[in-house]
C-alpha atoms as a PDB file:
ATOM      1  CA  UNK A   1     111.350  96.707  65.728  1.00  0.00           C
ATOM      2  CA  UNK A   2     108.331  94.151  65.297  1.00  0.00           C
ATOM      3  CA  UNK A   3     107.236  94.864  68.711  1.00  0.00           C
ATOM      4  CA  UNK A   4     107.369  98.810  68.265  1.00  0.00           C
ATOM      5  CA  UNK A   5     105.007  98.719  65.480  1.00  0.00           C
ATOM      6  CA  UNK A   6     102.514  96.494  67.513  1.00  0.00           C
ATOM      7  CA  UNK A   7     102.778  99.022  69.867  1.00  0.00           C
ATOM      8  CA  UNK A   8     102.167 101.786  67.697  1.00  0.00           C
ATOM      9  CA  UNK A   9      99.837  99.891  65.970  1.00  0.00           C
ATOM     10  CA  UNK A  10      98.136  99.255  69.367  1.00  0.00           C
ATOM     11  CA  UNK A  11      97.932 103.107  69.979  1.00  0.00           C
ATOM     12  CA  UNK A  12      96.076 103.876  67.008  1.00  0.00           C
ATOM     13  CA  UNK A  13      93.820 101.521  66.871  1.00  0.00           C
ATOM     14  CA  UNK A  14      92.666 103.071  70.478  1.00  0.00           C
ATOM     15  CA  UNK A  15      92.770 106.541  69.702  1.00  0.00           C
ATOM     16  CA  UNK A  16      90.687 105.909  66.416  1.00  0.00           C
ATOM     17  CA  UNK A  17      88.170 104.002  68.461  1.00  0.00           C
ATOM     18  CA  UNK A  18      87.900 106.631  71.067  1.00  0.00           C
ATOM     19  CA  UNK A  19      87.539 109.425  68.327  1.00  0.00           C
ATOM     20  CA  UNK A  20      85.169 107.306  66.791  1.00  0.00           C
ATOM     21  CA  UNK A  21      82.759 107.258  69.665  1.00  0.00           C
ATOM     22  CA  UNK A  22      83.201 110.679  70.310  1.00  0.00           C
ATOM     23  CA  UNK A  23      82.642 111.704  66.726  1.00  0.00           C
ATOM     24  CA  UNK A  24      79.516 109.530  67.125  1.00  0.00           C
ATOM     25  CA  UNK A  25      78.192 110.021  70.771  1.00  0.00           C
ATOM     26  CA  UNK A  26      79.414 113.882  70.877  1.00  0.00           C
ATOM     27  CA  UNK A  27      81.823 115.392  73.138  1.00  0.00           C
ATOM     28  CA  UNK A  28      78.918 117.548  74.772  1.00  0.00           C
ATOM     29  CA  UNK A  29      76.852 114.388  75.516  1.00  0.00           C
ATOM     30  CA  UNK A  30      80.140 112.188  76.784  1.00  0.00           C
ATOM     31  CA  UNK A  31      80.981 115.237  79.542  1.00  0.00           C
ATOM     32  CA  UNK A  32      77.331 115.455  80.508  1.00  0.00           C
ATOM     33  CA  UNK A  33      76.598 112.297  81.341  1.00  0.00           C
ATOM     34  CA  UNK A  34      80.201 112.170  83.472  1.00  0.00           C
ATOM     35  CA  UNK A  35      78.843 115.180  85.086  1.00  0.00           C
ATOM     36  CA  UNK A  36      75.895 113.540  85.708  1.00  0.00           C
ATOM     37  CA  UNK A  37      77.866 110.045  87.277  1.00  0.00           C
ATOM     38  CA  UNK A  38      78.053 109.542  90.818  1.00  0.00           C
ATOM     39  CA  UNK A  39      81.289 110.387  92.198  1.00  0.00           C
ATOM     40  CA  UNK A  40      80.914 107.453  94.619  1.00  0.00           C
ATOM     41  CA  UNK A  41      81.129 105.103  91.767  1.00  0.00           C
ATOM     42  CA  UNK A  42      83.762 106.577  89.807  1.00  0.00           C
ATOM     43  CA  UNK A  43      85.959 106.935  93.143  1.00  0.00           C
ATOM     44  CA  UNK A  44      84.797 103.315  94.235  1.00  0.00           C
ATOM     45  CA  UNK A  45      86.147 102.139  90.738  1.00  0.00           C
ATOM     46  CA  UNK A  46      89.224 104.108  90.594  1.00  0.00           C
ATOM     47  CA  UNK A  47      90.360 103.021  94.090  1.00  0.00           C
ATOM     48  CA  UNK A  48      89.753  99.332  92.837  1.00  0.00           C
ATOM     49  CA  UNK A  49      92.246 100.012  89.552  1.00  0.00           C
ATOM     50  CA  UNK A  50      94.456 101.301  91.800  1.00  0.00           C
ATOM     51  CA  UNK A  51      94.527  98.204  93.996  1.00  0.00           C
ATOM     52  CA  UNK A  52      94.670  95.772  90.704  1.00  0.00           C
ATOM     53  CA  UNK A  53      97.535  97.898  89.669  1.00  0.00           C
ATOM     54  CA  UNK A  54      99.435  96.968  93.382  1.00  0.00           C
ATOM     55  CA  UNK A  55      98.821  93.544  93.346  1.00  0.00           C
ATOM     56  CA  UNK A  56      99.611  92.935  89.889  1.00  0.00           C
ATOM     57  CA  UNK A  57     102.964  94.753  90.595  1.00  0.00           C
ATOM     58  CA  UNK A  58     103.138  92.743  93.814  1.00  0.00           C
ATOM     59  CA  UNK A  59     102.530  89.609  91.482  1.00  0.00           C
ATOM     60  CA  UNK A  60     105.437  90.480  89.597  1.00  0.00           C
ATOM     61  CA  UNK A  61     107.573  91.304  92.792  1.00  0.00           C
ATOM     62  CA  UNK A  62     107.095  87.921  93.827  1.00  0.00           C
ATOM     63  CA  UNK A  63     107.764  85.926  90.238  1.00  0.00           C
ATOM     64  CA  UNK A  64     110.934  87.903  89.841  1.00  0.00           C
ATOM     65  CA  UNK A  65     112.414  87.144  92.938  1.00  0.00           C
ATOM     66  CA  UNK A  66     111.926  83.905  92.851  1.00  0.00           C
ATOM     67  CA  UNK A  67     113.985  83.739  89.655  1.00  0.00           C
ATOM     68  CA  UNK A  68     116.922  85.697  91.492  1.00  0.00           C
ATOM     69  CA  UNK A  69     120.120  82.889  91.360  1.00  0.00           C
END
């Protein structure tokens, strides 16, 4: 139960943040300057998450495994 309510605790702390910027910055403003990114960029850093997110998973793959009796 503890670790549900750090969870939820976790989410709403992040969505107030994010509405808090976006009350701030502006919703118009945020999606015109993403309009305005380079798409190389945002695919270069995408593609790079995407490989963290294998080799953590990989990372995992391995340490569990290795527990196996």
């Amino acid at each position: 139960m503890k670790k549900r309510g750090m969870n939820v605790l976790r989410v709403l702390v992040s969505a107030g943040a994010l509405a808090f910027l976006f009350w701030k910055i502006g919703l118009g403003e945020t999606l015109a300057v993403l309009r305005q990114a380079d798409l190389r960029y945002l695919l270069a850093a995408f593609l790079m998450y995407i490989l963290s997110l294998i080799i953590r998973a990989y990372r995992w793959f391995v340490l569990l495994h290795s527990l196996d009796p």
